[in-house]
C-alpha atoms as a PDB file:
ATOM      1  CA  UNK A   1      31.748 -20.639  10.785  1.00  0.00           C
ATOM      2  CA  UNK A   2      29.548 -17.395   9.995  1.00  0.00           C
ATOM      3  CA  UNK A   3      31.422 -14.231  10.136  1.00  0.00           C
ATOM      4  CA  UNK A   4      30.975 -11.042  12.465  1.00  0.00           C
ATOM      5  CA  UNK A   5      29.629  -9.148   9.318  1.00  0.00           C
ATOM      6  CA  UNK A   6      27.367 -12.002   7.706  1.00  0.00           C
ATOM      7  CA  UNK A   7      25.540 -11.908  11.543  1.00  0.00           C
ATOM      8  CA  UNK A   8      25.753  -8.456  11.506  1.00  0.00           C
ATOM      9  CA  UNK A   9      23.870  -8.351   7.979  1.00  0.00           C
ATOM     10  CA  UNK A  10      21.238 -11.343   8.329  1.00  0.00           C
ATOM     11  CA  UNK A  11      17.610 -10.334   8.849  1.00  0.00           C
ATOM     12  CA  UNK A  12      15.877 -11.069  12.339  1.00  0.00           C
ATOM     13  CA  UNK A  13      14.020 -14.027  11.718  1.00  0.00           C
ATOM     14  CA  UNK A  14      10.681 -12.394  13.034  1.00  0.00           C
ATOM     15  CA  UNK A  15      11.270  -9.821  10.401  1.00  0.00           C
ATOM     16  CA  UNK A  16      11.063 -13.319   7.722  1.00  0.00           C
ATOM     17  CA  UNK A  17       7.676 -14.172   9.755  1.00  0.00           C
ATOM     18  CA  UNK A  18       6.085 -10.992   9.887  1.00  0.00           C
ATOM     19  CA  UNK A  19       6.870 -10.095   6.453  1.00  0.00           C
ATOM     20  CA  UNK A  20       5.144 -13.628   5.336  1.00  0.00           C
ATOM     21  CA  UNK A  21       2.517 -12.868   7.363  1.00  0.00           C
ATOM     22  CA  UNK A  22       2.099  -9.654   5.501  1.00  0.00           C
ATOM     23  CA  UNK A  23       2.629 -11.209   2.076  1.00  0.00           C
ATOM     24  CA  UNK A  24      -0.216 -13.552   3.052  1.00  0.00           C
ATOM     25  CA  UNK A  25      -2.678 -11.211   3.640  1.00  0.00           C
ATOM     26  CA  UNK A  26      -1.964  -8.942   0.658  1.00  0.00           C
ATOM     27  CA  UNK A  27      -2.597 -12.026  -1.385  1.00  0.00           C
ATOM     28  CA  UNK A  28      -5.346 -13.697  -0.229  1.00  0.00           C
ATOM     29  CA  UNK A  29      -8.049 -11.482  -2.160  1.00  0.00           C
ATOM     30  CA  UNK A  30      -6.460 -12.501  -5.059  1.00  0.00           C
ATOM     31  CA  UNK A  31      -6.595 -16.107  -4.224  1.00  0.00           C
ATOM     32  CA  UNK A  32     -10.203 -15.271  -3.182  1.00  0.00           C
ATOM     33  CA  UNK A  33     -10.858 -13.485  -6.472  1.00  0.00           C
ATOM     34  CA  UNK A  34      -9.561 -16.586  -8.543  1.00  0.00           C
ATOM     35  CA  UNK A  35     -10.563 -19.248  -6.621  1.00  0.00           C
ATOM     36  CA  UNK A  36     -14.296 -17.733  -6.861  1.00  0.00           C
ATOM     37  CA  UNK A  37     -14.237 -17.339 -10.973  1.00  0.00           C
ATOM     38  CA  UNK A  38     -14.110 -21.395 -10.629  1.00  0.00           C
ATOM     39  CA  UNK A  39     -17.481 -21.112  -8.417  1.00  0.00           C
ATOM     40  CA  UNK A  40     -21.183 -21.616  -9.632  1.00  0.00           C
ATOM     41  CA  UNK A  41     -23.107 -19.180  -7.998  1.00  0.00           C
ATOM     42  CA  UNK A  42     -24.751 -20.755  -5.752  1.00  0.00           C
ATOM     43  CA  UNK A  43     -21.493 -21.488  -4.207  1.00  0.00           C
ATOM     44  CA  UNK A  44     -20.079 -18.062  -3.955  1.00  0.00           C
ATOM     45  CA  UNK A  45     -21.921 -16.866  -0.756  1.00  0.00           C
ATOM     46  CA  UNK A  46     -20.481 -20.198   0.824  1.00  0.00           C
ATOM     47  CA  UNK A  47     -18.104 -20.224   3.603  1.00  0.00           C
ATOM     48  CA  UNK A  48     -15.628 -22.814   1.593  1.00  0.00           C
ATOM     49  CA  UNK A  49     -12.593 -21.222  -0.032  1.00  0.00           C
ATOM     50  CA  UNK A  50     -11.933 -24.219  -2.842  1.00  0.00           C
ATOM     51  CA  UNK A  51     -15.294 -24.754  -5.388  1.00  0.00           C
ATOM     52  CA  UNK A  52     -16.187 -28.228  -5.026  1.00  0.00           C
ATOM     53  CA  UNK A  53     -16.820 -28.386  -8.303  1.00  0.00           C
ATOM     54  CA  UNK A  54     -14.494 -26.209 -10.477  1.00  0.00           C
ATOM     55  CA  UNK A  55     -16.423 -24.615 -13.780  1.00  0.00           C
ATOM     56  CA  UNK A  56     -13.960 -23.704 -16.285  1.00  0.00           C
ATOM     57  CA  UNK A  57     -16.851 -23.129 -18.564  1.00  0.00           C
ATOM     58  CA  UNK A  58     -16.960 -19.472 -16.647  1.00  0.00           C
ATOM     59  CA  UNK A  59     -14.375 -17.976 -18.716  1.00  0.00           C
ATOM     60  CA  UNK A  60     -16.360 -18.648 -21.779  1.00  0.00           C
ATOM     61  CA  UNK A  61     -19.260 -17.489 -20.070  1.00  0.00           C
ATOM     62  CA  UNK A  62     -18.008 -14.265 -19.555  1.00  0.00           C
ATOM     63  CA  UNK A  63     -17.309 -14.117 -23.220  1.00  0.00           C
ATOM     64  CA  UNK A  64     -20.724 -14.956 -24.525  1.00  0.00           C
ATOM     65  CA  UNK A  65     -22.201 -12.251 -21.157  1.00  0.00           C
ATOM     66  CA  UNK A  66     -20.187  -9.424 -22.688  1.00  0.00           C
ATOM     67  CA  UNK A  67     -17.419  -8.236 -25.498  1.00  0.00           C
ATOM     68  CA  UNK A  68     -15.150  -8.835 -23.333  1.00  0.00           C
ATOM     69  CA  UNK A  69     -12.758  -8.741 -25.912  1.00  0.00           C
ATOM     70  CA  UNK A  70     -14.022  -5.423 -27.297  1.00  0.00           C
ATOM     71  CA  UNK A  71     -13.635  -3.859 -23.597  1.00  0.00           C
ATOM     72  CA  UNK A  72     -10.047  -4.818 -22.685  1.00  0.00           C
ATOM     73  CA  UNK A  73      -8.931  -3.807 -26.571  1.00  0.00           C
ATOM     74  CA  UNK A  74     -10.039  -0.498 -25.946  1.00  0.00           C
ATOM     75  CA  UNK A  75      -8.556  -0.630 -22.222  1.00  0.00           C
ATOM     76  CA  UNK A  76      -5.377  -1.195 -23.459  1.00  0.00           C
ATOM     77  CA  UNK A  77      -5.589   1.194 -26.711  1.00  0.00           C
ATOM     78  CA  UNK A  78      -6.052   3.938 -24.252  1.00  0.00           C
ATOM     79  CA  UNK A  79      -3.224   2.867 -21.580  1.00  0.00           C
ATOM     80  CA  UNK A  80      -0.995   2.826 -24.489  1.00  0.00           C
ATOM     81  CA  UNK A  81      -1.749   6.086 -25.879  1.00  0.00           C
ATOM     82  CA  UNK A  82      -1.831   7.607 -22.883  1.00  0.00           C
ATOM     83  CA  UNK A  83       1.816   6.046 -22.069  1.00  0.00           C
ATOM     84  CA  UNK A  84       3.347   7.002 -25.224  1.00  0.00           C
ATOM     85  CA  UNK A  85       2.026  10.772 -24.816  1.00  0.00           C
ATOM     86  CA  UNK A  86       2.790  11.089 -20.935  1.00  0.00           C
ATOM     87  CA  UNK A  87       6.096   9.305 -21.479  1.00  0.00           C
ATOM     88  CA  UNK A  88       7.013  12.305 -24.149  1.00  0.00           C
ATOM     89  CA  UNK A  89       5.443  15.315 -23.050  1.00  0.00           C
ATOM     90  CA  UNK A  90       6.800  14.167 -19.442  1.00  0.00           C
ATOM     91  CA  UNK A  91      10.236  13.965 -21.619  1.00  0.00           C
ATOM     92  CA  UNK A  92      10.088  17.439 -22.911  1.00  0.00           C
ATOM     93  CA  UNK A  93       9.512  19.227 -19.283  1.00  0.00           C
ATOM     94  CA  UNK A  94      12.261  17.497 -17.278  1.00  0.00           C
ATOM     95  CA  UNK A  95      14.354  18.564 -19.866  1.00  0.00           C
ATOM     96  CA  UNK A  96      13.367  21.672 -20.217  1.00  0.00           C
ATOM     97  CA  UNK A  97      13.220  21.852 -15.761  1.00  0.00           C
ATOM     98  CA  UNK A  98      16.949  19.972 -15.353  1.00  0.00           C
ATOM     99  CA  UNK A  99      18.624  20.971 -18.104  1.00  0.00           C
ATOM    100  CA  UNK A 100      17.812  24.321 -19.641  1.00  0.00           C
ATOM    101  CA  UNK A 101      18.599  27.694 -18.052  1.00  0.00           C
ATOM    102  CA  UNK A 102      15.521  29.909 -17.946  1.00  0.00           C
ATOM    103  CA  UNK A 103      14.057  32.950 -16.262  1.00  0.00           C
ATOM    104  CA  UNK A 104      11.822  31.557 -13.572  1.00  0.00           C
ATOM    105  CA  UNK A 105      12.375  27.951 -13.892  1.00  0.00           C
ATOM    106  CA  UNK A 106      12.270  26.918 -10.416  1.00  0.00           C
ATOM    107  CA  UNK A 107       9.246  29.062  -9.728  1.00  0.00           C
ATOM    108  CA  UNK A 108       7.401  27.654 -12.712  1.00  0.00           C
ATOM    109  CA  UNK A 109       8.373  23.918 -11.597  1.00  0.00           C
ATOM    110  CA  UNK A 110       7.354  24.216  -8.186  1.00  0.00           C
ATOM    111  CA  UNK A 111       3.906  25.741  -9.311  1.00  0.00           C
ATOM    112  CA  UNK A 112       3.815  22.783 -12.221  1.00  0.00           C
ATOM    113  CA  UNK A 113       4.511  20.576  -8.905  1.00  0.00           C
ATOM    114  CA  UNK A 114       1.609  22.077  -6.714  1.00  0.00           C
ATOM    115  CA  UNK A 115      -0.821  20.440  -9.344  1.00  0.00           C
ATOM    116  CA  UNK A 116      -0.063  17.320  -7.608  1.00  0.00           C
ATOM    117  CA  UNK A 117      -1.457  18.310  -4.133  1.00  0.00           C
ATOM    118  CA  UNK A 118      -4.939  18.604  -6.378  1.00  0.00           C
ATOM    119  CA  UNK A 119      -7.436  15.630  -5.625  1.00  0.00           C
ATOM    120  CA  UNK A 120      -8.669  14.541  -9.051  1.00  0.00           C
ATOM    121  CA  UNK A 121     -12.271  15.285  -8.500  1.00  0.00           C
ATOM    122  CA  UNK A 122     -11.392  18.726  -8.204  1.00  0.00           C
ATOM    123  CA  UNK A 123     -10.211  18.621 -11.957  1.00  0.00           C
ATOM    124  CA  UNK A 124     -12.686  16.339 -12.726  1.00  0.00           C
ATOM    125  CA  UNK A 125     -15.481  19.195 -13.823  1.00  0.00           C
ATOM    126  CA  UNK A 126     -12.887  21.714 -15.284  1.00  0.00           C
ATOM    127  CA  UNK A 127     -11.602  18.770 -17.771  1.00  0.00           C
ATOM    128  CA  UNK A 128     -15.139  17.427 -18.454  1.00  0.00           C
ATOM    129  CA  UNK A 129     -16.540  21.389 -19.146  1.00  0.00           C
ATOM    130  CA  UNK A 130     -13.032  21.454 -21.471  1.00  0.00           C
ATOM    131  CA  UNK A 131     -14.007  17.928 -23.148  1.00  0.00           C
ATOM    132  CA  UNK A 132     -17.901  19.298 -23.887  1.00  0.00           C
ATOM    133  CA  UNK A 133     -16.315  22.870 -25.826  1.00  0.00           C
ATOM    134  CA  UNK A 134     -13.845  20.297 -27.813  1.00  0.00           C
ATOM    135  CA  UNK A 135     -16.848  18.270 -28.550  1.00  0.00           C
ATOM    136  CA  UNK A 136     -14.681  15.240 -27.291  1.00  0.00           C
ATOM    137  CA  UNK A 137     -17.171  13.502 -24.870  1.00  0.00           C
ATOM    138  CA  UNK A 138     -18.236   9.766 -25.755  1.00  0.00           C
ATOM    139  CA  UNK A 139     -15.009   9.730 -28.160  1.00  0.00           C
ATOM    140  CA  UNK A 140     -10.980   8.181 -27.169  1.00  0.00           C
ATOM    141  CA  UNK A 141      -9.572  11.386 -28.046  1.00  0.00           C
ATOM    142  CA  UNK A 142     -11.279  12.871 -24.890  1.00  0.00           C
ATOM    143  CA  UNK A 143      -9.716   9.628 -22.696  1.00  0.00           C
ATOM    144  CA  UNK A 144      -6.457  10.302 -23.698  1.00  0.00           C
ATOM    145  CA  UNK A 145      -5.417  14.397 -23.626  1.00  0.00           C
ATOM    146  CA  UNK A 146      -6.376  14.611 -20.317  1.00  0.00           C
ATOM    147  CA  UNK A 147      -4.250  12.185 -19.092  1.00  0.00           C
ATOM    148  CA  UNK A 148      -1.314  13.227 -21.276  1.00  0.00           C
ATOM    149  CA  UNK A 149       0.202  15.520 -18.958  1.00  0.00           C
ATOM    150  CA  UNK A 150       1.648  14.061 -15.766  1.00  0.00           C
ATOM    151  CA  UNK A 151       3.735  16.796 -13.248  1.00  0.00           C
ATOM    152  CA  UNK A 152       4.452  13.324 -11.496  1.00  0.00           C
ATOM    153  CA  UNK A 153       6.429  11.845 -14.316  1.00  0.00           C
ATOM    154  CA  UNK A 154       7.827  15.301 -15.501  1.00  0.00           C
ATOM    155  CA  UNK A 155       8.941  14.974 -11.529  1.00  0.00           C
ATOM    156  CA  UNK A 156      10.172  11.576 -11.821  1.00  0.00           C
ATOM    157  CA  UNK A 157      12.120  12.207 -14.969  1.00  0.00           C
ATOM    158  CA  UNK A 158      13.693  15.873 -13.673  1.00  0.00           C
ATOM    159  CA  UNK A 159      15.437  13.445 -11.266  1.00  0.00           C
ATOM    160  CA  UNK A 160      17.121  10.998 -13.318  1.00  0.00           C
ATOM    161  CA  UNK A 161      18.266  13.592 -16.138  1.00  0.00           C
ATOM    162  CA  UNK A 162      19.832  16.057 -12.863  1.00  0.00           C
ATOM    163  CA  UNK A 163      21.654  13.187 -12.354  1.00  0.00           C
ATOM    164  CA  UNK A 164      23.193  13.472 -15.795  1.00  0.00           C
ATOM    165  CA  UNK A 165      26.481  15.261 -15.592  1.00  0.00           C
ATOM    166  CA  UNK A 166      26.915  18.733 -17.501  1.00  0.00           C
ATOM    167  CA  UNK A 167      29.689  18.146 -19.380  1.00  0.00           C
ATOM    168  CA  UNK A 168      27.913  15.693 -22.053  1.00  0.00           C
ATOM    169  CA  UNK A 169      25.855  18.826 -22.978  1.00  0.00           C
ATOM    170  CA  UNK A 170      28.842  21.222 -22.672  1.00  0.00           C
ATOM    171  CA  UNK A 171      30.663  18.886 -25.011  1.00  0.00           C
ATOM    172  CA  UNK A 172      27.805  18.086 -27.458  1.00  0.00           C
ATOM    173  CA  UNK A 173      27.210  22.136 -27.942  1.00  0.00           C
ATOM    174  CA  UNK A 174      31.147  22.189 -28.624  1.00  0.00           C
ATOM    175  CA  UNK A 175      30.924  19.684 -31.315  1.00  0.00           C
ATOM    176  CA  UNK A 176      27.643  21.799 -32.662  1.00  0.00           C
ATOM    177  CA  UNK A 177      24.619  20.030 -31.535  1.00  0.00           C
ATOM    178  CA  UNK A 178      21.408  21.447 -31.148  1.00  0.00           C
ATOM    179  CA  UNK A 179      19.390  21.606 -27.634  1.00  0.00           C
ATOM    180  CA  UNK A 180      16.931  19.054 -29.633  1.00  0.00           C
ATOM    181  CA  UNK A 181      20.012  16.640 -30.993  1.00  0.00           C
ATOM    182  CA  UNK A 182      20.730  16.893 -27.134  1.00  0.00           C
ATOM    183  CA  UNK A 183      17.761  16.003 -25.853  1.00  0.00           C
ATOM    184  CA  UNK A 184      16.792  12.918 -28.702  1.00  0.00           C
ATOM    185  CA  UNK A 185      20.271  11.759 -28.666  1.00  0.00           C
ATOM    186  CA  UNK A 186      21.938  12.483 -24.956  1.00  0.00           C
ATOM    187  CA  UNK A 187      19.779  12.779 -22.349  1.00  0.00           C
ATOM    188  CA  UNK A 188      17.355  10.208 -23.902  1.00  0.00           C
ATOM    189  CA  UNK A 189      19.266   7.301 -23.628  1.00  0.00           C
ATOM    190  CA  UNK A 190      20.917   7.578 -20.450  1.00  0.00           C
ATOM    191  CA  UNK A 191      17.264   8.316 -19.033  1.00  0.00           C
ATOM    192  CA  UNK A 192      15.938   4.687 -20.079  1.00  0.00           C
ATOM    193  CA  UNK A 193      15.249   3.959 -16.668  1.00  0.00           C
ATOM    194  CA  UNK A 194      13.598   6.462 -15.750  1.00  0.00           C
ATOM    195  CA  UNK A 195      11.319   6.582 -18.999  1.00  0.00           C
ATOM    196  CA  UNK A 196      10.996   2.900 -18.647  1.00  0.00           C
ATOM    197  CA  UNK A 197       9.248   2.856 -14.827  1.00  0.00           C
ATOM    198  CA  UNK A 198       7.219   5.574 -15.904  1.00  0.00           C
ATOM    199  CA  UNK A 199       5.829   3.874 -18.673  1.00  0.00           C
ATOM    200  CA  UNK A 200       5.078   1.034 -16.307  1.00  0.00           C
ATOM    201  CA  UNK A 201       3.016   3.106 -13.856  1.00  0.00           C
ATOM    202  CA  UNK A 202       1.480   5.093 -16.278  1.00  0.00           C
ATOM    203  CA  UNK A 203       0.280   2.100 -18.398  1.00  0.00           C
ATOM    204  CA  UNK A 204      -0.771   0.290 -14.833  1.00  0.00           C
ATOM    205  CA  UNK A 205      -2.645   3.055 -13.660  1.00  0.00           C
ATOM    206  CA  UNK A 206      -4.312   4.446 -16.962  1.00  0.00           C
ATOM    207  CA  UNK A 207      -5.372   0.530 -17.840  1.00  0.00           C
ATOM    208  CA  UNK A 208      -7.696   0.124 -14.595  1.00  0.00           C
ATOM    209  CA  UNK A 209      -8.631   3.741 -14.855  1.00  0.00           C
ATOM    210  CA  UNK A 210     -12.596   3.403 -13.963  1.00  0.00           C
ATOM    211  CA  UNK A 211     -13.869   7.177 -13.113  1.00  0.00           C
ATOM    212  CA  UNK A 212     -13.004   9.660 -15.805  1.00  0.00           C
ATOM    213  CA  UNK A 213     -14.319   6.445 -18.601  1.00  0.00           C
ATOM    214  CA  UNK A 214     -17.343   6.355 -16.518  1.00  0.00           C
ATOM    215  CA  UNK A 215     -17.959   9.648 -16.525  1.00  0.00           C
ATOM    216  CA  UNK A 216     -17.049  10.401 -20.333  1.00  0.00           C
ATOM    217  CA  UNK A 217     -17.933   7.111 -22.514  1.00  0.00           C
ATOM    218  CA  UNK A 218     -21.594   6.849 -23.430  1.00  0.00           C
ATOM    219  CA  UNK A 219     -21.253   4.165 -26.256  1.00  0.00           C
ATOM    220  CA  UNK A 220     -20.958   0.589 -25.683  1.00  0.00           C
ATOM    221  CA  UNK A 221     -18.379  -0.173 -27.883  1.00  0.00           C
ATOM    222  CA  UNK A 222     -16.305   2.288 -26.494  1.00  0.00           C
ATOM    223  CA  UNK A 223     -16.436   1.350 -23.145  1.00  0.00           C
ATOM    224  CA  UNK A 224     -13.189   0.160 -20.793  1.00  0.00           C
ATOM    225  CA  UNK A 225     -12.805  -3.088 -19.449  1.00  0.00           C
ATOM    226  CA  UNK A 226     -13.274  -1.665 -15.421  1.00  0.00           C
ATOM    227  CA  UNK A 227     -17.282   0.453 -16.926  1.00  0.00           C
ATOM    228  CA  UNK A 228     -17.648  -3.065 -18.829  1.00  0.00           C
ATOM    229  CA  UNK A 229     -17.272  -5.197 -16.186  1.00  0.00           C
ATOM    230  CA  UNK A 230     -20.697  -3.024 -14.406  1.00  0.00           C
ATOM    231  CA  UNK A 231     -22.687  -4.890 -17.108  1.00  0.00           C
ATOM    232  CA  UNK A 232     -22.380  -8.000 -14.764  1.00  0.00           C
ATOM    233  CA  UNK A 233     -24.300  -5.809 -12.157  1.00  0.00           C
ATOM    234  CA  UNK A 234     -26.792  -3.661 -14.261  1.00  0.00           C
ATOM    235  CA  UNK A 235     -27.382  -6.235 -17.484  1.00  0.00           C
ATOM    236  CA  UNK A 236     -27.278  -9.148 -15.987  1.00  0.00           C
ATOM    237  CA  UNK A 237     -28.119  -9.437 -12.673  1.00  0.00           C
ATOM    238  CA  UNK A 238     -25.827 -11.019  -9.795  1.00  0.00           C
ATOM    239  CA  UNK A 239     -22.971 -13.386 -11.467  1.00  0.00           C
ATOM    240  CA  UNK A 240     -20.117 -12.482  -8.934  1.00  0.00           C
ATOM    241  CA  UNK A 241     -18.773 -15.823 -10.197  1.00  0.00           C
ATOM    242  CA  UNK A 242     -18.655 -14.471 -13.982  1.00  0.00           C
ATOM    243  CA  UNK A 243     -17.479 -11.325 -12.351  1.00  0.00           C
ATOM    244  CA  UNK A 244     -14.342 -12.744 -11.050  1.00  0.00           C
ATOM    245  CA  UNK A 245     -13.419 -14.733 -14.040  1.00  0.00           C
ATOM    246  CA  UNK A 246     -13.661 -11.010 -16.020  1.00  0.00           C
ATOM    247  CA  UNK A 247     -11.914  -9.558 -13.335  1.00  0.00           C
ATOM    248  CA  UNK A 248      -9.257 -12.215 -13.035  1.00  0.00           C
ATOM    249  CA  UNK A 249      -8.380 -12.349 -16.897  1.00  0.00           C
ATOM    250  CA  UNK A 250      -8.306  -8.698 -16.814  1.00  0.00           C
ATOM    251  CA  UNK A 251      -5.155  -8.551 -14.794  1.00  0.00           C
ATOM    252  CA  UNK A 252      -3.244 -11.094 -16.900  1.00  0.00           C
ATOM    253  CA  UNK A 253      -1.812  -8.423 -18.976  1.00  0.00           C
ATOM    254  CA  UNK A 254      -0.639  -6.539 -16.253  1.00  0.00           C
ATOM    255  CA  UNK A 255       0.841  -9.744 -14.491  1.00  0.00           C
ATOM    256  CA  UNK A 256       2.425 -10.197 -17.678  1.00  0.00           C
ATOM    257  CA  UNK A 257       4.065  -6.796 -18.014  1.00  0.00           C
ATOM    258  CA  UNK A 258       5.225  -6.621 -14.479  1.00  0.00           C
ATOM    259  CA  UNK A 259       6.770 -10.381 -14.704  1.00  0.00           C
ATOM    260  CA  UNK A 260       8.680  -9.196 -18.085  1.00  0.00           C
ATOM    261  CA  UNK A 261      10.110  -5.637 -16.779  1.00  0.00           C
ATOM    262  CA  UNK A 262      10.096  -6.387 -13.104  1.00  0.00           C
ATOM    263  CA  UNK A 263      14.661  -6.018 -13.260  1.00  0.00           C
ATOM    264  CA  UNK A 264      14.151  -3.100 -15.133  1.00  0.00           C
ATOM    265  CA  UNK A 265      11.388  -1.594 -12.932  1.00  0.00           C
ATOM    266  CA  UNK A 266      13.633  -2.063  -9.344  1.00  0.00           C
ATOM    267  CA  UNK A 267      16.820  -0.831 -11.419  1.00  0.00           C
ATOM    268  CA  UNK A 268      14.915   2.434 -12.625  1.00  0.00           C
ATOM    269  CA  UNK A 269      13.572   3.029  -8.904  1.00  0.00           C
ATOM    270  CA  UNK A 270      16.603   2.926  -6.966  1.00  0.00           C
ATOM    271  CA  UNK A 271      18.526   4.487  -9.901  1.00  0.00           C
ATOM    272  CA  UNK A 272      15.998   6.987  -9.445  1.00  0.00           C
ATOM    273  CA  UNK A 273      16.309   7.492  -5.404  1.00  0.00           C
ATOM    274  CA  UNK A 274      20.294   7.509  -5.574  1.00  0.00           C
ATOM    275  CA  UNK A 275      20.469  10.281  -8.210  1.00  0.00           C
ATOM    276  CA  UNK A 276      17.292  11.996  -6.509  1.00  0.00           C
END
């Protein structure tokens, strides 16, 4: 026999349907996507779903089209430099914001914050002018110091370490530790979560990042999988089938990743929104 509170807590079923329903059509240009990279071309601008005859030989294709290879290496160079810098430099200012006392702090945040409500074309011509007097166009170094600085994970990461009680610093200043052995050895640690789902959207984000590579990568072999994949259109005329096989091979990583740290990535969330 159910009980009272089991009824009470079981989901409507045509919250179940419309939630599939939902699921369905978030997926199906995926489906689309891979179900097309089997495709010859002719077939593509067909009205069938399933390729009736399915060409593996398009992944090698795409291989022999482009450096495919080259492109998503320096994709995910730059998503992981860019994580590794954000991640810290995002470290540093939460600290500094949560946990260090400070003439103006909460003025400075809140005006660190406002950078947020900025569309990023705005900054796009200030950083560009910036990369041009560094002499850092058509080079990595210009992808990545842009995007080191993040007042969304500084944000993210001012949450978690509030939720830190005081007393581990009180006591770790007792015992004669420095704001730095504080930081690296306290507030570090019991931030994993945090740092952890920040990495994730950084790396998620910055690894699909199309505009600002466009915009600052002149040389071939330095160009990111997304401004590689426009060879398909420019280079080579219409291959929509070859297209999708790039494009479908170029979110494997990222399937991967997600697959791997998916616990971790719901723990650090709603760790996140309770201490926030």
């Amino acid at each position: 026999m159910t009980s009272p509170d089991h009824t009470a807590r079981s989901t409507p079923m045509p919250v179940h349907l419309l939630l599939t329903l939902l699921s369905l059509a978030m997926m199906a240009p995926f489906v689309w996507m891979v179900l097309t990279s089997f495709k010859s071309l002719p077939e593509v601008a067909g009205e069938n779903w399933l390729p009736q005859e399915w060409k593996w030989q398009n992944y090698l294709q795409v291989f022999r089209t482009i450096p495919f290879t080259r492109f998503m290496w320096n994709s995910l160079l730059i998503a992981s430099w860019v994580t590794l810098l954000q991640v810290f430099t995002s470290s540093l200012a939460a600290y500094s914001f949560a946990r260090l006392r400070w003439r103006l702090r909460d003025r400075v945040f809140f005006l660190y914050l406002g950078t947020m409500m900025l569309p990023g074309l705005v900054m796009l011509i200030p950083n560009y002018q910036i990369m041009v007097h560094f002499r850092l166009v058509d080079s990595f170094l210009g992808l990545v110091l842009p995007a080191a600085f993040s007042a969304f994970g500084t944000f993210l990461l001012r949450q978690f370490m509030l939720g830190i009680p005081a007393a581990l610093d009180e006591a770790a200043e007792i015992d004669g530790a420095s704001k730095w052995q504080i930081f690296w050895l306290i507030i570090l640690p019991l931030s994993r979560p945090g740092l952890l789902t920040l990495a994730i959207f950084t790396f998620m984000g910055n690894y699909h990042s199309f505009f600002w590579p466009l915009v600052m990568i002149k040389s071939v072999e330095k160009y990111t999988l997304p401004v590689g994949l426009l060879f398909f259109d420019s280079s080579h005329g219409q291959a929509t089938h070859l297209l999708m096989a790039a494009v479908t091979m170029s979110v494997v990583p990222l399937i991967i990743i997600f697959a791997l740290l998916q616990k971790q990535l719901i723990s650090g969330i709603q760790t996140g929104a309770v201490k926030g």
